[in-house]
PDB file of N, CA and C in Angstrom:
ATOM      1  N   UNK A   1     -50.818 128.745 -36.381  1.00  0.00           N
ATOM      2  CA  UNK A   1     -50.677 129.508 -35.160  1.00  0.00           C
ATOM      3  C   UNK A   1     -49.193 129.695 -34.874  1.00  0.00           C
ATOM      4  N   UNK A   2     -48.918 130.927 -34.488  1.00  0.00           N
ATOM      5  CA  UNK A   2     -47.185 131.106 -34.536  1.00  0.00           C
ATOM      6  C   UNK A   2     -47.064 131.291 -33.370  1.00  0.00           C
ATOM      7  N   UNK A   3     -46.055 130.931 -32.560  1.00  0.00           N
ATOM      8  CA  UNK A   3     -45.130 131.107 -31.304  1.00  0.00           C
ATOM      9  C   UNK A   3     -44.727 132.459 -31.073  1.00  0.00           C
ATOM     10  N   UNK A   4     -45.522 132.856 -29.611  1.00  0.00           N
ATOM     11  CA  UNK A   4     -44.871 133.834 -29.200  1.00  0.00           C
ATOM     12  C   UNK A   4     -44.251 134.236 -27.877  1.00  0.00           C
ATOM     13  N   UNK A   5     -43.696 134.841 -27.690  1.00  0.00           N
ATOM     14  CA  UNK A   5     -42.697 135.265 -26.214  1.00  0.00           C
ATOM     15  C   UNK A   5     -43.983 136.071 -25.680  1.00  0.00           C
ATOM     16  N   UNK A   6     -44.100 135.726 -24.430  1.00  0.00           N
ATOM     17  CA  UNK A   6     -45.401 135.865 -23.441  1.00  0.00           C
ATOM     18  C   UNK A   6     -44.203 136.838 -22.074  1.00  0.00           C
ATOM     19  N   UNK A   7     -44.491 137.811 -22.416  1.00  0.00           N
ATOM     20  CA  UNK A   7     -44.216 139.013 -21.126  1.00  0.00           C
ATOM     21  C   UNK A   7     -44.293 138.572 -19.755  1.00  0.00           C
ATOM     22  N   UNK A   8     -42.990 139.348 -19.070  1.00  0.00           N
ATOM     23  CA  UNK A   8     -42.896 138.526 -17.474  1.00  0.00           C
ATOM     24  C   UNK A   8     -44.577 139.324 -17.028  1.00  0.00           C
ATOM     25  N   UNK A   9     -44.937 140.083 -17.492  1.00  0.00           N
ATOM     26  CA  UNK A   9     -46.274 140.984 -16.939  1.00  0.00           C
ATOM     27  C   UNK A   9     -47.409 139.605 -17.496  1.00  0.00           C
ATOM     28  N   UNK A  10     -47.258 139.571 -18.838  1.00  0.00           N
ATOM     29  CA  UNK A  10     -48.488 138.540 -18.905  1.00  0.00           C
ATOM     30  C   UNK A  10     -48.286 137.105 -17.860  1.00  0.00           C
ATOM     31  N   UNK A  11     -47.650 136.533 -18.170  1.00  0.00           N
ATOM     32  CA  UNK A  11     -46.865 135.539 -16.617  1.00  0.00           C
ATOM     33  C   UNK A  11     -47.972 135.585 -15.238  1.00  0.00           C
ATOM     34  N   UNK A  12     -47.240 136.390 -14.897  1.00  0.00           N
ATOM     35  CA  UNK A  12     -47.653 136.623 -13.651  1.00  0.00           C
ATOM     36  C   UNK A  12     -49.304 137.040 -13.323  1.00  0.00           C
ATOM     37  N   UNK A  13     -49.654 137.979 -14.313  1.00  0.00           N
ATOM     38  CA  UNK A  13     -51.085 138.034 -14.340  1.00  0.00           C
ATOM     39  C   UNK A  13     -51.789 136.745 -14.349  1.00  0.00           C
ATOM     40  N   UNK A  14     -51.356 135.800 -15.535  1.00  0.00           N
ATOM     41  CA  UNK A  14     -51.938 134.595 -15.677  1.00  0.00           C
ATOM     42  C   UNK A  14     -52.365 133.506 -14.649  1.00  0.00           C
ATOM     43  N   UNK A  15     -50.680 133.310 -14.010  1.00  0.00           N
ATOM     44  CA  UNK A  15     -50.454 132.727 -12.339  1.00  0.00           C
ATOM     45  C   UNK A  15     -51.496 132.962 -11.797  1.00  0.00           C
ATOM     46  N   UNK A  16     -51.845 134.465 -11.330  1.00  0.00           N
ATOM     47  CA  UNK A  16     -52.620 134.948 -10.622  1.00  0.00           C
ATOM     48  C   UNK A  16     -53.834 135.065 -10.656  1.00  0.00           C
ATOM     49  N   UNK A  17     -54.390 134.643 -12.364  1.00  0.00           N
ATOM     50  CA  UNK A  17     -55.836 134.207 -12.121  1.00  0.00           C
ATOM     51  C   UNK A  17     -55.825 132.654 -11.470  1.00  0.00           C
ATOM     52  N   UNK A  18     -55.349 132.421 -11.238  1.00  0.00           N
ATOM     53  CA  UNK A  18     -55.446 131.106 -11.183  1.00  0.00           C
ATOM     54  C   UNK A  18     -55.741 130.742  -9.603  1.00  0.00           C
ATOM     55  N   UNK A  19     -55.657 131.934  -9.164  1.00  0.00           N
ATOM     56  CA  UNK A  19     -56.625 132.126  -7.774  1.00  0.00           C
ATOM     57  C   UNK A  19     -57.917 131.801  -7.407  1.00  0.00           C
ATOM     58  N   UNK A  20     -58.274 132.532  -8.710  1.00  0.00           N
ATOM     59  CA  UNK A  20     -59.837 132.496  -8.922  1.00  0.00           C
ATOM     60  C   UNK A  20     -60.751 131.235  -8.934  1.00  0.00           C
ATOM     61  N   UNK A  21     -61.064 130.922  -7.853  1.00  0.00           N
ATOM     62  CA  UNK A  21     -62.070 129.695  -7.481  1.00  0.00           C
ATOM     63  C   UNK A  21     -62.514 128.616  -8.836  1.00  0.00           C
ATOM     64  N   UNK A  22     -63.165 129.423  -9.593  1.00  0.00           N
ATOM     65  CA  UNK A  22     -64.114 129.100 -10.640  1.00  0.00           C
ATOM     66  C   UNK A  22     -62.825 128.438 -11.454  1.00  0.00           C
ATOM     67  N   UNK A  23     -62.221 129.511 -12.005  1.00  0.00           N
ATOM     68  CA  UNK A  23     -61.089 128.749 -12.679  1.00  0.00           C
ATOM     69  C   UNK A  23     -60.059 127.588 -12.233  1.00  0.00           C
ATOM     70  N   UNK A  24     -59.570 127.872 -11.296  1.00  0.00           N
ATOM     71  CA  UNK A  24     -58.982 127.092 -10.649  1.00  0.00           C
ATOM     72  C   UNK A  24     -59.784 125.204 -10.576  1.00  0.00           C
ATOM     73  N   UNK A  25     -61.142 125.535 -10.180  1.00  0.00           N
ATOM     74  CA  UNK A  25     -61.780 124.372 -10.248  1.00  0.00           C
ATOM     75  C   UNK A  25     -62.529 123.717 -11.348  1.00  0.00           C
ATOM     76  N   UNK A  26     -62.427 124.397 -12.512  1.00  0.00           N
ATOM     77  CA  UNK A  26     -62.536 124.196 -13.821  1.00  0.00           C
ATOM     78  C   UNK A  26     -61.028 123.274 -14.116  1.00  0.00           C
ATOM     79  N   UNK A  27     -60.069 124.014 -13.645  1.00  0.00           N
ATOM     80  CA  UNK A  27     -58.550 123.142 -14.522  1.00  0.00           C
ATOM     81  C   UNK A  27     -58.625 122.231 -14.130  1.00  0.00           C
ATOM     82  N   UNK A  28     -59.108 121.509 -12.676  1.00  0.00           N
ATOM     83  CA  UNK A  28     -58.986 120.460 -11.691  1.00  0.00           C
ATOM     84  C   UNK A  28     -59.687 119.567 -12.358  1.00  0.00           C
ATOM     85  N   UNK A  29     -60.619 119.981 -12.579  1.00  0.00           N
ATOM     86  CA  UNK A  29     -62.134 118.721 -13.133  1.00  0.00           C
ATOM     87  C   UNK A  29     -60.444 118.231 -14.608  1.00  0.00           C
ATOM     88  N   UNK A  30     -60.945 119.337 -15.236  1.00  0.00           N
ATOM     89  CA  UNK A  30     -60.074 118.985 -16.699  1.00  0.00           C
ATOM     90  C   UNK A  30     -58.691 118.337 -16.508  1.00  0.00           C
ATOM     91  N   UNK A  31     -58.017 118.213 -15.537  1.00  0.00           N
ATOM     92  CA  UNK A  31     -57.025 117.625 -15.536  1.00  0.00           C
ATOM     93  C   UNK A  31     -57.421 116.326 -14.796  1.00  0.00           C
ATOM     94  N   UNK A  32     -58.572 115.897 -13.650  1.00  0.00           N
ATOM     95  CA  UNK A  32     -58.649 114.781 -13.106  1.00  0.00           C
ATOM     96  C   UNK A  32     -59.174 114.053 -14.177  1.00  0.00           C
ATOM     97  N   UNK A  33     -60.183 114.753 -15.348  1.00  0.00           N
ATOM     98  CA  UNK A  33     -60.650 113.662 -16.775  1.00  0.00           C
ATOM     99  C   UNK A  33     -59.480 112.758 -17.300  1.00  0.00           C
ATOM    100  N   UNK A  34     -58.064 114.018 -17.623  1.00  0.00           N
ATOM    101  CA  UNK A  34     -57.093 113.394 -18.704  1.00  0.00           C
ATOM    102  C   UNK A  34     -56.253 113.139 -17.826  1.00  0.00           C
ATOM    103  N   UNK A  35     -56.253 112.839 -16.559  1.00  0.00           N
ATOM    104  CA  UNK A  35     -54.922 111.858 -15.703  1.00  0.00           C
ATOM    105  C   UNK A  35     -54.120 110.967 -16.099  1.00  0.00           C
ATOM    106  N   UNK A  36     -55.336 109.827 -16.261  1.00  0.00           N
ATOM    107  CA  UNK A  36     -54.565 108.724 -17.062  1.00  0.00           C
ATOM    108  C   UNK A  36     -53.964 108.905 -18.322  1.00  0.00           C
ATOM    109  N   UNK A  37     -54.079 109.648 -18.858  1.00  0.00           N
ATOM    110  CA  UNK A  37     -53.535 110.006 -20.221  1.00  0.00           C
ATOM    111  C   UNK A  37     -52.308 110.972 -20.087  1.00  0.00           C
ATOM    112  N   UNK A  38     -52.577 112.045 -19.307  1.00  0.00           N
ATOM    113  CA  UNK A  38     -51.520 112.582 -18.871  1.00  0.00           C
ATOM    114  C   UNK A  38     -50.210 111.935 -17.805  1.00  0.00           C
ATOM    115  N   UNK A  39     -50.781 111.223 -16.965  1.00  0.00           N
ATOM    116  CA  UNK A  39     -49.870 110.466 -16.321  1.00  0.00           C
ATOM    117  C   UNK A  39     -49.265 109.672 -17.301  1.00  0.00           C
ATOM    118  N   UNK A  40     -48.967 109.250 -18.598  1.00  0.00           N
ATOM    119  CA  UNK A  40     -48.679 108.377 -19.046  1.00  0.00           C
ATOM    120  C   UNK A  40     -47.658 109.280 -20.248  1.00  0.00           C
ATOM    121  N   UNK A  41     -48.067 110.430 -20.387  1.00  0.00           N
ATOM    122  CA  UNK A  41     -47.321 111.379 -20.995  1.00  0.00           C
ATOM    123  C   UNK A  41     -46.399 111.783 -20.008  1.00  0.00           C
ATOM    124  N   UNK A  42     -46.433 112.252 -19.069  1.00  0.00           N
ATOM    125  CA  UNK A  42     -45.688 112.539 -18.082  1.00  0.00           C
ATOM    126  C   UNK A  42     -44.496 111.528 -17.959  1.00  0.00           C
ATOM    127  N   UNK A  43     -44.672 110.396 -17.459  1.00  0.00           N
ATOM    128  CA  UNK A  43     -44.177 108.921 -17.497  1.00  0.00           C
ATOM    129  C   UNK A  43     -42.874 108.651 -18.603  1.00  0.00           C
ATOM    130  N   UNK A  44     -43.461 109.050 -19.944  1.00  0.00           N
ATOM    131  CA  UNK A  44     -42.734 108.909 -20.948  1.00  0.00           C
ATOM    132  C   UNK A  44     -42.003 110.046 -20.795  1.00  0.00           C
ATOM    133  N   UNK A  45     -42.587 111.377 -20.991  1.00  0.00           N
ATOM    134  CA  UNK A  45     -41.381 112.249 -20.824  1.00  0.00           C
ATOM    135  C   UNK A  45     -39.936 112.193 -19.846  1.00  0.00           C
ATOM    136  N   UNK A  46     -40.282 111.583 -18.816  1.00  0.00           N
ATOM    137  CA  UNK A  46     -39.430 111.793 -17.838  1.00  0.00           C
ATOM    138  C   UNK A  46     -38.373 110.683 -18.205  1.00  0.00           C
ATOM    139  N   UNK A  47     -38.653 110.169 -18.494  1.00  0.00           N
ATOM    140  CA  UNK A  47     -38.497 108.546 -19.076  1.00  0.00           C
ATOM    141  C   UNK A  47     -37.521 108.677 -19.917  1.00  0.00           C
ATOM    142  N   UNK A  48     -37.911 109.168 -20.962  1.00  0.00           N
ATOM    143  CA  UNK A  48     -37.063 109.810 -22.305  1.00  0.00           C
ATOM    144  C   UNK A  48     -36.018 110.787 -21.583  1.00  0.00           C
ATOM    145  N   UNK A  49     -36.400 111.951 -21.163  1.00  0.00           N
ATOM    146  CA  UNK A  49     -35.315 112.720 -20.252  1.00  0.00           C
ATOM    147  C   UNK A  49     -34.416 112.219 -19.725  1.00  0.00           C
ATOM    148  N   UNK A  50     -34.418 111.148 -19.256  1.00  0.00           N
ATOM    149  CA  UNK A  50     -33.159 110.582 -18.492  1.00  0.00           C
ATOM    150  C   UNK A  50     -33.379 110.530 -17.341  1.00  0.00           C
ATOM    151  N   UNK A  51     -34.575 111.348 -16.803  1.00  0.00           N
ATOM    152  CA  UNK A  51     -34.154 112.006 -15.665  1.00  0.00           C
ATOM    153  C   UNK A  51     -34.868 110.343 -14.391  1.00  0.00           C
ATOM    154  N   UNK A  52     -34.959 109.295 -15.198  1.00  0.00           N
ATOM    155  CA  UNK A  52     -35.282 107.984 -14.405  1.00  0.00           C
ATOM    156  C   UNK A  52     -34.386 106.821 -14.932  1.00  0.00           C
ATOM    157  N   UNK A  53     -34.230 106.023 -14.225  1.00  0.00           N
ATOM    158  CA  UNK A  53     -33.423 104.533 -14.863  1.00  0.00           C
ATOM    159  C   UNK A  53     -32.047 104.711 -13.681  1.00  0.00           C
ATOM    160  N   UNK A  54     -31.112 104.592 -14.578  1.00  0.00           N
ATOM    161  CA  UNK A  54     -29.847 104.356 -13.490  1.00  0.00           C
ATOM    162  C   UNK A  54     -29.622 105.550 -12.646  1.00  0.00           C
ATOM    163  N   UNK A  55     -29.258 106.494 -13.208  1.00  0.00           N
ATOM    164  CA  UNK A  55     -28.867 107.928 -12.186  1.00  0.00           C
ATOM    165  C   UNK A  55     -30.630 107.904 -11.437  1.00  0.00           C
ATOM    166  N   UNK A  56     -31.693 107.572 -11.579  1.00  0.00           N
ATOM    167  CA  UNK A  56     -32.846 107.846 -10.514  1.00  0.00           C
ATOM    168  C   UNK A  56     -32.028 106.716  -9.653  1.00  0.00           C
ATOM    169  N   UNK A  57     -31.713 105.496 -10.008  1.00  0.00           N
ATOM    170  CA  UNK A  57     -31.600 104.384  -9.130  1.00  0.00           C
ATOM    171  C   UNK A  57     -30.632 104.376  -8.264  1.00  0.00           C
ATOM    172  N   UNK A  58     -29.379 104.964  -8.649  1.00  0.00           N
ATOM    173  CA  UNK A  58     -28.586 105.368  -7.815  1.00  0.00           C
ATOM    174  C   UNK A  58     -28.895 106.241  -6.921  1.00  0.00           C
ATOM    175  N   UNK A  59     -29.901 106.982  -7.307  1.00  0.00           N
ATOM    176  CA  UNK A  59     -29.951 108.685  -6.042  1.00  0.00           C
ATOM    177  C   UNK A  59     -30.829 107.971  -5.304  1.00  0.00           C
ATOM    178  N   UNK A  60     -31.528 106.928  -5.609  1.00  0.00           N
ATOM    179  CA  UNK A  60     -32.276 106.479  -4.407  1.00  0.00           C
ATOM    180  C   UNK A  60     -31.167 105.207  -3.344  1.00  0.00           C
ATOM    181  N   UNK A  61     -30.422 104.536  -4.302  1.00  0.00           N
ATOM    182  CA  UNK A  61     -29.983 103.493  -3.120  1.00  0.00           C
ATOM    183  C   UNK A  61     -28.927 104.135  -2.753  1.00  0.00           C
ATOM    184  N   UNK A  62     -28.239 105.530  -2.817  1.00  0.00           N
ATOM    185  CA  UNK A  62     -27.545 106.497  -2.114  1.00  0.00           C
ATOM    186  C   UNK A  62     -28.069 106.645  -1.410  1.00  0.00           C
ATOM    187  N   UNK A  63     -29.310 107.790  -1.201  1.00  0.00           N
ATOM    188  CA  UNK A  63     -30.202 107.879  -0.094  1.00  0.00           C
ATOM    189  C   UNK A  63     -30.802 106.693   1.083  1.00  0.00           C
ATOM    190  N   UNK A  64     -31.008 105.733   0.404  1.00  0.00           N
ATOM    191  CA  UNK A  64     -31.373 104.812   1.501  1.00  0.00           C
ATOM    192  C   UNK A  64     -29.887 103.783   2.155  1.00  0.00           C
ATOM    193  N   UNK A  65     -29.026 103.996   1.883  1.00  0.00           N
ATOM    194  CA  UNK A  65     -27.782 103.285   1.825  1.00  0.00           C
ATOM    195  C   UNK A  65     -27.008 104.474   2.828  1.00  0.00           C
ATOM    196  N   UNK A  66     -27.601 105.774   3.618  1.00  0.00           N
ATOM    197  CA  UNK A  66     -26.923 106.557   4.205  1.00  0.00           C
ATOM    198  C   UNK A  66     -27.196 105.833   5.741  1.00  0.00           C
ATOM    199  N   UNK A  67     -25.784 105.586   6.202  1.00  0.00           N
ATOM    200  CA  UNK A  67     -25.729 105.236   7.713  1.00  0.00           C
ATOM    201  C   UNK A  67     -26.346 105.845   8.588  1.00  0.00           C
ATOM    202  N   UNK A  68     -26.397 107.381   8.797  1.00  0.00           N
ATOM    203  CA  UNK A  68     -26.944 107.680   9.790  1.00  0.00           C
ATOM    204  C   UNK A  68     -28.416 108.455   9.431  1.00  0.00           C
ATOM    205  N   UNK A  69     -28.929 108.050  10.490  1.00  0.00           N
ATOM    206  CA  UNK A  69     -30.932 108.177  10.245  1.00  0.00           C
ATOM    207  C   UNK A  69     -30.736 109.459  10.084  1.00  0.00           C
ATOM    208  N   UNK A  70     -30.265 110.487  10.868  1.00  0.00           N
ATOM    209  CA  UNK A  70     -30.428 112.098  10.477  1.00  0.00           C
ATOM    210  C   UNK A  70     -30.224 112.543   8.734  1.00  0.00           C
ATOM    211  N   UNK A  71     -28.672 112.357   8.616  1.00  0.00           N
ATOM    212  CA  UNK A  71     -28.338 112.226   7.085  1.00  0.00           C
ATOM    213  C   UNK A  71     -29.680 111.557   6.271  1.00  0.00           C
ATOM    214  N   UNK A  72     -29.618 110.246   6.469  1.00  0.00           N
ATOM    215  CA  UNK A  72     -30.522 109.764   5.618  1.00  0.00           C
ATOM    216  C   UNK A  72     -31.927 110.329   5.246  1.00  0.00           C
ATOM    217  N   UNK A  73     -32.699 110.919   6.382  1.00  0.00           N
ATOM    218  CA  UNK A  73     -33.496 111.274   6.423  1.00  0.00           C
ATOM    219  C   UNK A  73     -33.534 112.543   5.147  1.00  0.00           C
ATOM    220  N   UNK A  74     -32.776 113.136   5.600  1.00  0.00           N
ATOM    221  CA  UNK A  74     -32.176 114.896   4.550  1.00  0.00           C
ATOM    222  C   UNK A  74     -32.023 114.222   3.408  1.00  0.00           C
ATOM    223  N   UNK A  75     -31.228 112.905   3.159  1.00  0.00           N
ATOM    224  CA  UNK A  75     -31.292 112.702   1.400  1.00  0.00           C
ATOM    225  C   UNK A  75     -32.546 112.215   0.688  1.00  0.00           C
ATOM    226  N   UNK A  76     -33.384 111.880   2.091  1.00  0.00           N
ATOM    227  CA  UNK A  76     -34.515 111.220   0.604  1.00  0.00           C
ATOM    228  C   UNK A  76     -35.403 112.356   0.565  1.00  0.00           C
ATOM    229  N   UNK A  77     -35.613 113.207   1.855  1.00  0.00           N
ATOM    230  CA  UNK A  77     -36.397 114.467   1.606  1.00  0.00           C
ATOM    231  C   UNK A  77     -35.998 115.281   0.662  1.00  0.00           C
ATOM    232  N   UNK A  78     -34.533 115.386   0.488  1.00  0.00           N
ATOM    233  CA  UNK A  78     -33.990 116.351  -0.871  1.00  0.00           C
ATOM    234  C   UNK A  78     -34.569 115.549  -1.600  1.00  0.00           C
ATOM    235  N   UNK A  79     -34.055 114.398  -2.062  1.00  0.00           N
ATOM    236  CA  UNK A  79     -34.483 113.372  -3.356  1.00  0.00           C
ATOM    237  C   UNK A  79     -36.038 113.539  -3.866  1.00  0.00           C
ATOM    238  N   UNK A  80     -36.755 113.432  -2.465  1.00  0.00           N
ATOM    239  CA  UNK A  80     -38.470 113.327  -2.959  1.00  0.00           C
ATOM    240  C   UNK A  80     -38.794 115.087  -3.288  1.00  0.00           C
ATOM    241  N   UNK A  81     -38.291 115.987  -2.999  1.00  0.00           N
ATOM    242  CA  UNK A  81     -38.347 117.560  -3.754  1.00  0.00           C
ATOM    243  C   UNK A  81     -37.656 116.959  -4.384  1.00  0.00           C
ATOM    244  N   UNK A  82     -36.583 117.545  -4.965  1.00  0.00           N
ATOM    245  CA  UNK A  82     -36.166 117.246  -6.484  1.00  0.00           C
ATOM    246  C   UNK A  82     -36.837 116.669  -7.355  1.00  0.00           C
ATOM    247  N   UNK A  83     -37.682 115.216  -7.359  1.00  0.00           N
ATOM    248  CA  UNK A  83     -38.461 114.732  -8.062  1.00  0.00           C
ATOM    249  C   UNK A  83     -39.916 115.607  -8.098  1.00  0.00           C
ATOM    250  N   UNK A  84     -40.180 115.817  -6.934  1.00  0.00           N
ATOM    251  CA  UNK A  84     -41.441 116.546  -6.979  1.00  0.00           C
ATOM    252  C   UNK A  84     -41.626 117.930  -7.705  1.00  0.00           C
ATOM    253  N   UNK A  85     -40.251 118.597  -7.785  1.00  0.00           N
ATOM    254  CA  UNK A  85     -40.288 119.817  -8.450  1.00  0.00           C
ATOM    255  C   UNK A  85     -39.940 119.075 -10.124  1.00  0.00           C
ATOM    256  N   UNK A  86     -39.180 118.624 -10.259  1.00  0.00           N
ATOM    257  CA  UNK A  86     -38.859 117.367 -11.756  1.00  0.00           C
ATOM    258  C   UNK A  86     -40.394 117.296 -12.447  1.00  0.00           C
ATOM    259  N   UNK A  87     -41.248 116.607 -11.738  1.00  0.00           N
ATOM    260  CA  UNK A  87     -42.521 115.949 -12.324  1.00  0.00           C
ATOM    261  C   UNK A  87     -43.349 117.699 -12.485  1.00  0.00           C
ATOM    262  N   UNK A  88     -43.188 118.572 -11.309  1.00  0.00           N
ATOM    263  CA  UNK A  88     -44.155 119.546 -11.423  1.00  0.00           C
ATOM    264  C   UNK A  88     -43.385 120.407 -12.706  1.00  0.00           C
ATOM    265  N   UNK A  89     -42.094 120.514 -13.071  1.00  0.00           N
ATOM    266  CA  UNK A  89     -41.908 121.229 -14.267  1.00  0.00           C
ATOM    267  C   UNK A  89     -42.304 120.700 -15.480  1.00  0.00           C
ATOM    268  N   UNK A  90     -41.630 119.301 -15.870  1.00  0.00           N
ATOM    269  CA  UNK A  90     -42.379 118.675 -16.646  1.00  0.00           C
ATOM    270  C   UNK A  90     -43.928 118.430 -17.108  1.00  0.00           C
ATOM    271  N   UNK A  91     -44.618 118.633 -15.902  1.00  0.00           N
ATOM    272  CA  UNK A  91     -45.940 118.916 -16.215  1.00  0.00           C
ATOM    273  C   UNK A  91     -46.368 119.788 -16.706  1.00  0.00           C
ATOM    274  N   UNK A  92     -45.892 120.911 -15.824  1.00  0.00           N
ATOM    275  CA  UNK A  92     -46.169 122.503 -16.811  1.00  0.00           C
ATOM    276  C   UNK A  92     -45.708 122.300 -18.372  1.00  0.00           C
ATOM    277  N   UNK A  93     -44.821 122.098 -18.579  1.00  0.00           N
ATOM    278  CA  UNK A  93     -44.511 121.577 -20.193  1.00  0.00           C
ATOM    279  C   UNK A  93     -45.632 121.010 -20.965  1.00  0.00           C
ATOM    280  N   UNK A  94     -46.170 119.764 -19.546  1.00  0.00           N
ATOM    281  CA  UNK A  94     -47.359 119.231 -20.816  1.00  0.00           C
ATOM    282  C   UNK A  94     -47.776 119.948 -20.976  1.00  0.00           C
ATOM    283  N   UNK A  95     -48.818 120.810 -19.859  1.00  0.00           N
ATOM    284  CA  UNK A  95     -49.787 121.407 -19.591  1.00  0.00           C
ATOM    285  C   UNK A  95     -50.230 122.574 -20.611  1.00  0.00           C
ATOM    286  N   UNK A  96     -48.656 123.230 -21.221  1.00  0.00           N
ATOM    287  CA  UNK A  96     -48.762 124.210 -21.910  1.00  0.00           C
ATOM    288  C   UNK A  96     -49.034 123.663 -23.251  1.00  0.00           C
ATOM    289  N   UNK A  97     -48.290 122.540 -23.936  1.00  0.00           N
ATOM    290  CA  UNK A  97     -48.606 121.641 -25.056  1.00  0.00           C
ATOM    291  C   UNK A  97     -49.913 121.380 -25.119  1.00  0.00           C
ATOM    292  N   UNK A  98     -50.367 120.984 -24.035  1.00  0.00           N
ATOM    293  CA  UNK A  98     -51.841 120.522 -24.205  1.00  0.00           C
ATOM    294  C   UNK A  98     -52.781 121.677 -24.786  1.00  0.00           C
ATOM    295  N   UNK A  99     -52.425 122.911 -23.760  1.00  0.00           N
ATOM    296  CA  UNK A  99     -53.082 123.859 -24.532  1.00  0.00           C
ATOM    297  C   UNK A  99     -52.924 124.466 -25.871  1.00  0.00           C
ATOM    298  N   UNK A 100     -51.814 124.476 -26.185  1.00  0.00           N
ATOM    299  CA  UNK A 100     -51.734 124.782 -27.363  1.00  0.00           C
ATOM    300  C   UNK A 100     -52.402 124.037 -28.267  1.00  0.00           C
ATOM    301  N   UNK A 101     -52.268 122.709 -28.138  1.00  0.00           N
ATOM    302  CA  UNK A 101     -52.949 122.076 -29.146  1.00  0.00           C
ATOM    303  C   UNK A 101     -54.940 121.753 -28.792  1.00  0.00           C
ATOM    304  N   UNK A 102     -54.715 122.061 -27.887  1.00  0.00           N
ATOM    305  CA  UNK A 102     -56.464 122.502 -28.145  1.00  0.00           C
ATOM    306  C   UNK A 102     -56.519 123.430 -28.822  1.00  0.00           C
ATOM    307  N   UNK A 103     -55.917 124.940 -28.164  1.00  0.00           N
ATOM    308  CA  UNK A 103     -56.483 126.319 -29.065  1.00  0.00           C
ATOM    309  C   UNK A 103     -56.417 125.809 -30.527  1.00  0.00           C
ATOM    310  N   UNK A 104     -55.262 125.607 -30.970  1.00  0.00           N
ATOM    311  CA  UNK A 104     -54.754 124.751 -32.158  1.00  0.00           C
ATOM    312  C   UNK A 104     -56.013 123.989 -32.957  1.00  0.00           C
ATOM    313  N   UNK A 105     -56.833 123.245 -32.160  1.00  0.00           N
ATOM    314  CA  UNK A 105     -57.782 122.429 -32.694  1.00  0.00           C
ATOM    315  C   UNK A 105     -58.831 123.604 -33.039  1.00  0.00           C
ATOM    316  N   UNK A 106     -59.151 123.973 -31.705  1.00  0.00           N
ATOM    317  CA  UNK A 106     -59.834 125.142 -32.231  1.00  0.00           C
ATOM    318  C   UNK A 106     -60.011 125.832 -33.019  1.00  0.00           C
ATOM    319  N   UNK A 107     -58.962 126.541 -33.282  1.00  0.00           N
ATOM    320  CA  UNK A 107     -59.055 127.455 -34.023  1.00  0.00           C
ATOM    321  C   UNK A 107     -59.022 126.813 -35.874  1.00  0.00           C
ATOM    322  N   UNK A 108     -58.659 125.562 -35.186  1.00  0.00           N
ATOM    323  CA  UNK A 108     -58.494 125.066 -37.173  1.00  0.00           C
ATOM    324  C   UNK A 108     -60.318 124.756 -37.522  1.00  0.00           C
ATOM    325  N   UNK A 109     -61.091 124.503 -36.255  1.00  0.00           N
ATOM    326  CA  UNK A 109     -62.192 124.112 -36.352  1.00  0.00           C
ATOM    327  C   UNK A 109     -63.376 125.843 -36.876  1.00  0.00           C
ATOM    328  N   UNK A 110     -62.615 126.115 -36.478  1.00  0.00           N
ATOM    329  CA  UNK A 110     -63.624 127.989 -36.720  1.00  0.00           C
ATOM    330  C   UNK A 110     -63.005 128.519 -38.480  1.00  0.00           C
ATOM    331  N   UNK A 111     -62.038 128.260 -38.381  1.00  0.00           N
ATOM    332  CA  UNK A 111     -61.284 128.762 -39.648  1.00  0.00           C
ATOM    333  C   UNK A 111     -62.168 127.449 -41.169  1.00  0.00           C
TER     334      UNK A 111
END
């Protein structure tokens, strides 16, 4: 199966089924099955990235180490987005891997 560049038109169409009830609650079931498995991929990726260990540990005892409650408040809310958008990109990463390597299975299974 070869790699291909997917159109800002296909994109967005795609996004946008994803409206669709049925589908939408199809991915849900399929992703609450492989959680634990995915949480643990997730985990490692981020892990490996860098994007946890000392620089996470610092941005947090920065944030909680800010004198005044207003400030402080603004750094851990930035901090907890940043991570939250962090984990939600990284996921999409799995998410797309994962599929690939189903179709992948698939299709080696029909062939």
């Amino acid at each position: 199966m070869a790699d291909r560049a997917y159109t800002d038109a296909e994109i967005d169409a795609a996004v946008a089924s994803l409206t669709d009830e049925e589908r939408l609650r199809h991915a849900q079931e399929l992703v609450t099955r492989a959680a634990p498995q995915l949480q643990r991929v997730l985990n490692e990726a981020l892990s490996q990235g860098g994007w946890f260990g000392d620089v996470h540990d610092q941005a947090v005892g920065a944030a909680a180490g800010e004198p005044d409650v207003e400030q402080r408040k603004v750094a851990i809310s930035t901090l907890v987005a940043e991570e939250t958008r962090l984990g939600m990109l990284v996921g999409v990463a799995v998410g797309f891997e994962l599929a690939r390597t189903l179709e992948a299975n698939e299709n080696s299974d029909e062939g």
